[in-house]
C-alpha atoms as a PDB file:
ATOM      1  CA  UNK A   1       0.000   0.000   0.000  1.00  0.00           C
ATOM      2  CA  UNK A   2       1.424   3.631  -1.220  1.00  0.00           C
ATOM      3  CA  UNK A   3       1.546   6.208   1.788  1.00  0.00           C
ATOM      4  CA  UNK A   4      -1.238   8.188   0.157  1.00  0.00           C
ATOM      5  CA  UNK A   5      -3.118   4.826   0.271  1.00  0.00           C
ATOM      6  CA  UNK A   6      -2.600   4.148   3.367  1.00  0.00           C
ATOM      7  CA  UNK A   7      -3.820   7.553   4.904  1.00  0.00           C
ATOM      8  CA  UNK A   8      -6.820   7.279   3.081  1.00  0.00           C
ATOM      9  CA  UNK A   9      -7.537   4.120   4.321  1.00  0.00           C
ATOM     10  CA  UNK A  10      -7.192   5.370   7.838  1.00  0.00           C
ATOM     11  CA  UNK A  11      -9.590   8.260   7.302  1.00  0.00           C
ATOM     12  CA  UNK A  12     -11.989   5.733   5.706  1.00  0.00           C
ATOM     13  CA  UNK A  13     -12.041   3.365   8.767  1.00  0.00           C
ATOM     14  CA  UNK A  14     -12.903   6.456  10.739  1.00  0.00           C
ATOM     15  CA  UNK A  15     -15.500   8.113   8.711  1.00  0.00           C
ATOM     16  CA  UNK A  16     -17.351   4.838   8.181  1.00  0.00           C
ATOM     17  CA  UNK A  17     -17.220   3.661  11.549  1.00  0.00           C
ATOM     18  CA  UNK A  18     -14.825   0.739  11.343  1.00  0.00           C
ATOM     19  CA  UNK A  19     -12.036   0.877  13.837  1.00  0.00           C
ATOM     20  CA  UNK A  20     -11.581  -2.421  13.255  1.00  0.00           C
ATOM     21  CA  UNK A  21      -9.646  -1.596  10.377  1.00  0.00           C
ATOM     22  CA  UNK A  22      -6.682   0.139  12.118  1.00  0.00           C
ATOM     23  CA  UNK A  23      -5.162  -3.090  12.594  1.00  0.00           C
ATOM     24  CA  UNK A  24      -4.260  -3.457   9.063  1.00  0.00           C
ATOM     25  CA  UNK A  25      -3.552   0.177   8.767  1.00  0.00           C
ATOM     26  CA  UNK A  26      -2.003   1.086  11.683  1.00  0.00           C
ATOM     27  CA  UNK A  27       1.415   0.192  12.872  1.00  0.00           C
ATOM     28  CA  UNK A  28       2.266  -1.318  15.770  1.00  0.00           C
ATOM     29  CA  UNK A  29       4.643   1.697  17.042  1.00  0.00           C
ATOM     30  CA  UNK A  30       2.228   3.878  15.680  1.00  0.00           C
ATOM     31  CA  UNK A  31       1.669   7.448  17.566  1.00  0.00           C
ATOM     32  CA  UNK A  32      -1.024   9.573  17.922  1.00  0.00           C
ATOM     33  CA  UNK A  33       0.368  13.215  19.048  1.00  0.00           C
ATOM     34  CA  UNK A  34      -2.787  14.458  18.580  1.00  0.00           C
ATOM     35  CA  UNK A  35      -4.348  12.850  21.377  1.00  0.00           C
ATOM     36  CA  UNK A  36      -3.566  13.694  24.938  1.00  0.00           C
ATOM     37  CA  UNK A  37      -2.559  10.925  26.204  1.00  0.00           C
ATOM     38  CA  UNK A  38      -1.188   9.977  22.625  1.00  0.00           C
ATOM     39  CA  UNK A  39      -3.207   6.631  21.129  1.00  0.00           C
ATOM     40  CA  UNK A  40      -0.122   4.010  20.742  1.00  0.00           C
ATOM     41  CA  UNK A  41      -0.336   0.801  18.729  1.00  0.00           C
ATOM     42  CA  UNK A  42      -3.923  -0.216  16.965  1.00  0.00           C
ATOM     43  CA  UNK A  43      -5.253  -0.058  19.609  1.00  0.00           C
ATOM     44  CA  UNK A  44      -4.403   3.508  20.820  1.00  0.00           C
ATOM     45  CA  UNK A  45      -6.050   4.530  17.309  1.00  0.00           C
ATOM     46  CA  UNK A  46      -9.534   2.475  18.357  1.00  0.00           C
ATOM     47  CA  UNK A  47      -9.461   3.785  21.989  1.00  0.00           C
ATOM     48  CA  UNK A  48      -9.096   7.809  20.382  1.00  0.00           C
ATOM     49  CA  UNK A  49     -11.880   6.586  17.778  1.00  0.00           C
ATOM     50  CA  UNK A  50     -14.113   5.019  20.574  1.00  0.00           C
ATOM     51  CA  UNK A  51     -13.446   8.543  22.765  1.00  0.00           C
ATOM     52  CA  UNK A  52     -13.998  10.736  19.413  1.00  0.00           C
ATOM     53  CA  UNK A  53     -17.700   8.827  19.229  1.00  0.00           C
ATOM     54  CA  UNK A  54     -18.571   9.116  22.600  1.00  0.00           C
ATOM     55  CA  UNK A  55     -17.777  12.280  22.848  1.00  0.00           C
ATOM     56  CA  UNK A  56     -19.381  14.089  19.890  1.00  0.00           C
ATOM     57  CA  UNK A  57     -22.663  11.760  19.848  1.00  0.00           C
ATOM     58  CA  UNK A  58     -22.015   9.467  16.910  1.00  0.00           C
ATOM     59  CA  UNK A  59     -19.221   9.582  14.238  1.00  0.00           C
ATOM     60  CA  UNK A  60     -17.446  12.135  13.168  1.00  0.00           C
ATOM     61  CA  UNK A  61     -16.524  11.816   9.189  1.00  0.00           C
ATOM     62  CA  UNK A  62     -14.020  13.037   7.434  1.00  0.00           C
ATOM     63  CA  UNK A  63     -13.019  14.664   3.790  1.00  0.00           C
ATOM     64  CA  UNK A  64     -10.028  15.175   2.427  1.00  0.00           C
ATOM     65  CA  UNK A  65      -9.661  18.266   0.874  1.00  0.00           C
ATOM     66  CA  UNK A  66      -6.201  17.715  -0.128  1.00  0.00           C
ATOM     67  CA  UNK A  67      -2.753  14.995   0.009  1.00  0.00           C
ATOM     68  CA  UNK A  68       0.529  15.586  -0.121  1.00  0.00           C
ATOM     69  CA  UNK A  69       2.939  13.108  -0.039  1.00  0.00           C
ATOM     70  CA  UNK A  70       7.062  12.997  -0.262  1.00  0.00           C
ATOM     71  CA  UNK A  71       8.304   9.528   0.532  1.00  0.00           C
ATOM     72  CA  UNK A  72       7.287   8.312   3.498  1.00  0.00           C
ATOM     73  CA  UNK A  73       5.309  11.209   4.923  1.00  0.00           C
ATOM     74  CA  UNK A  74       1.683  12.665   4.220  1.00  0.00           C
ATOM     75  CA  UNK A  75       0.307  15.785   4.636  1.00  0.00           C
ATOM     76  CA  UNK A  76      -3.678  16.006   4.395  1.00  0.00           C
ATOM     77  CA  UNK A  77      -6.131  18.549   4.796  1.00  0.00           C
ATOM     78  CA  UNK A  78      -9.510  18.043   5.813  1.00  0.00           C
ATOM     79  CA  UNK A  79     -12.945  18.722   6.831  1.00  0.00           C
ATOM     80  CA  UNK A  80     -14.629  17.498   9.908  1.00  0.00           C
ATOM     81  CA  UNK A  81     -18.257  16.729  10.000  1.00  0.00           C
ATOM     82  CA  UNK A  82     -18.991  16.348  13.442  1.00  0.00           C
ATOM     83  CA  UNK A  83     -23.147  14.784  14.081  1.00  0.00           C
ATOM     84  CA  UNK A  84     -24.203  18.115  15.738  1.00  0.00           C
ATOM     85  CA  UNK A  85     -23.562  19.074  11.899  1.00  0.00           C
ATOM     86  CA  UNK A  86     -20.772  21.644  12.540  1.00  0.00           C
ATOM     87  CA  UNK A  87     -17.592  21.456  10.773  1.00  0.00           C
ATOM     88  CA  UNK A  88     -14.104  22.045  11.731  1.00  0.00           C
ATOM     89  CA  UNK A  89     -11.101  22.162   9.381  1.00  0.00           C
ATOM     90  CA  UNK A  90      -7.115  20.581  10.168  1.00  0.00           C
ATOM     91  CA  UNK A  91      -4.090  19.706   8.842  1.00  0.00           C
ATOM     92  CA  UNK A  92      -2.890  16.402   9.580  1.00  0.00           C
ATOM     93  CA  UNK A  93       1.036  14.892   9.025  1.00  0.00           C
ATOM     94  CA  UNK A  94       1.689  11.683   8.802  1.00  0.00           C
ATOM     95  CA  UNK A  95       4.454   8.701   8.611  1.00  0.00           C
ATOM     96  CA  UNK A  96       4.020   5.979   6.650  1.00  0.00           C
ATOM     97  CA  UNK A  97       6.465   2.830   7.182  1.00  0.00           C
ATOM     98  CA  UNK A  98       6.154  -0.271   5.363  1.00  0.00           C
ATOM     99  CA  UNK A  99       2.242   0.756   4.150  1.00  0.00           C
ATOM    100  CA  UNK A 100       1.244   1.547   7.681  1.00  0.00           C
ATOM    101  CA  UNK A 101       0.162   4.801   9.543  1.00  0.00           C
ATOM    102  CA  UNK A 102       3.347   4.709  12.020  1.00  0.00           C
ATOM    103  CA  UNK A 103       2.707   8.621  13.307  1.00  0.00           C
ATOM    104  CA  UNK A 104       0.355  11.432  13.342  1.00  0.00           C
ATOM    105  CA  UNK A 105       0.079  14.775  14.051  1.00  0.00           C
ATOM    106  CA  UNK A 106      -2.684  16.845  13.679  1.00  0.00           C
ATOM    107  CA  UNK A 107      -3.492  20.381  14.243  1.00  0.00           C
ATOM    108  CA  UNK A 108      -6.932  22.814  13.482  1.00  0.00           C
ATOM    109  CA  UNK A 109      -7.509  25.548  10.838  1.00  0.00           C
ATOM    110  CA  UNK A 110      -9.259  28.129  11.454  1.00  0.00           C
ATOM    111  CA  UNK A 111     -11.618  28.758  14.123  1.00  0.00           C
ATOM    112  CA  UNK A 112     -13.607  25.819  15.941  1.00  0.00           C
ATOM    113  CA  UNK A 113     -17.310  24.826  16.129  1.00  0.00           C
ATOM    114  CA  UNK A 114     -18.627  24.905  19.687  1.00  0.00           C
ATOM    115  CA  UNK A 115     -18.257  21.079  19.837  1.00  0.00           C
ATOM    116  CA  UNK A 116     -14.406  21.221  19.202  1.00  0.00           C
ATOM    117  CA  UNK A 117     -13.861  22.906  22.466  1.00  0.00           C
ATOM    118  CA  UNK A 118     -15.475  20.003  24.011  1.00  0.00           C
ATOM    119  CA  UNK A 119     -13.256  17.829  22.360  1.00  0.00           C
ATOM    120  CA  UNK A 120      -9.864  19.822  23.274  1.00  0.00           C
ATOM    121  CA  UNK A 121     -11.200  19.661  26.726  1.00  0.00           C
ATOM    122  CA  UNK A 122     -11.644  15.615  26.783  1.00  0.00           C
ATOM    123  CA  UNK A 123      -8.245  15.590  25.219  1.00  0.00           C
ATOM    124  CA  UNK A 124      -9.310  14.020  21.880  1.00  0.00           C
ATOM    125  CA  UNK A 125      -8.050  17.358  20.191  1.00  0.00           C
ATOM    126  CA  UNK A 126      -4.746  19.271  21.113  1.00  0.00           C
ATOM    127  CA  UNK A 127      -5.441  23.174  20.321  1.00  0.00           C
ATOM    128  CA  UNK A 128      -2.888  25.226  18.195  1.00  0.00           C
ATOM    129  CA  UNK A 129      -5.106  28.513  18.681  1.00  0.00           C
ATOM    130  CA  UNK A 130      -7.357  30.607  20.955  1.00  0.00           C
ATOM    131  CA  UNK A 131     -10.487  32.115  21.223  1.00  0.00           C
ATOM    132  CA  UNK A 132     -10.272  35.707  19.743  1.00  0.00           C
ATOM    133  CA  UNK A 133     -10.667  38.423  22.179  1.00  0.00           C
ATOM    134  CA  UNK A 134     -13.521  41.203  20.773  1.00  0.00           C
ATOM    135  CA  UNK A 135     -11.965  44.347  18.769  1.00  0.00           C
ATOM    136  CA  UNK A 136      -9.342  41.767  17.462  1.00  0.00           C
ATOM    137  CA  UNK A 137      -9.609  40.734  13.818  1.00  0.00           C
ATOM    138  CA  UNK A 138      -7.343  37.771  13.501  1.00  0.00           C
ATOM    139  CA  UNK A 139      -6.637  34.413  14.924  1.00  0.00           C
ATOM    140  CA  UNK A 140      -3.281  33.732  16.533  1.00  0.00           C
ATOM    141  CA  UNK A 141      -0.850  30.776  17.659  1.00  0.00           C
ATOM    142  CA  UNK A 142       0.632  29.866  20.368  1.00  0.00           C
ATOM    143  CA  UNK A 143       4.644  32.225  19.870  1.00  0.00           C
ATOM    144  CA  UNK A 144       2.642  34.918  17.582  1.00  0.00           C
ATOM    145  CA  UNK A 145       3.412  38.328  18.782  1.00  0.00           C
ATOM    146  CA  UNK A 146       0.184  39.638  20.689  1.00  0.00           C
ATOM    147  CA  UNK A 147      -0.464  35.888  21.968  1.00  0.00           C
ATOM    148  CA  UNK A 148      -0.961  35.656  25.989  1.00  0.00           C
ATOM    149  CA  UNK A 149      -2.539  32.923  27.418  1.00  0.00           C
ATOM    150  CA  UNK A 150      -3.464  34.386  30.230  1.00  0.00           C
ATOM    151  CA  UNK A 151      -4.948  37.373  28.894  1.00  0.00           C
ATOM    152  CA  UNK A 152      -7.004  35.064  27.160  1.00  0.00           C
ATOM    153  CA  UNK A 153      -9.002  31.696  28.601  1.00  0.00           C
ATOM    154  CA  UNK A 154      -9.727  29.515  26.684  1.00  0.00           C
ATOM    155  CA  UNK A 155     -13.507  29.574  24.934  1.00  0.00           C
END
């Protein structure tokens, strides 16, 4: 299985609801650093899946909006449906070894629906932004001149 394959396999088995699958298309050293605690192994990726489910209702599916791949790594981004019917958008890098997902990292575009900040909370997501204080007109990471956590709670 190509890299590209493989990724798409792994946002298949989510977005149809078959976690079963991630023992074919995960590895067994497989990371999750989007997770807190990371998912390790196959099952690390069904015990994030099983959390993602429980926590937003029913499943969440995915699109790909776009793949990018240079040897062994994959960069996709996508589109979250979650079953409340709000989207969120992310960016998501991965490592492919031997036509397995060995490693992912994920991070959000853009601003997120009220359910994402649930899921940050549970530790299913691991935020790269903040809430956006009134009178300011942009979103900004974590480093980015003007950023100050504790100016600015989270939502």
């Amino acid at each position: 299985m190509t890299p590209e394959d493989a990724v798409r396999a792994y946002f298949a088995a989510y977005s149809q609801g078959q976690p079963e699958q991630f023992e074919e298309i995960v590895s067994p050293d497989y990371v999750d650093y989007g997770h807190t605690p990371p998912g390790h192994g196959p099952q690390g990726a069904r015990d994030d899946y099983e959390n993602a489910v429980k926590v937003t209702g029913g499943v969440p599916v995915y699109d790909i909006d776009a793949l990018v791949a240079r040897d062994d790594t994959v960069a996709a981004t996508w589109t979250g449906h979650l079953p409340n019917g709000s989207d969120y958008h992310g960016l998501s890098l991965y490592r492919v070894i031997d036509g397995r997902v060995a490693e992912a990292r994920h991070a959000l575009i853009g601003p997120p629906p009220r359910l994402t900040t649930r899921l940050i909370r549970s530790g299913i997501l691991r935020a790269s932004w903040r809430c956006r204080t009134p009178g300011e007109n942009r979103w900004r990471q974590p480093g980015a001149p003007g950023y100050a956590p504790a100016a600015h709670p989270p939502c």
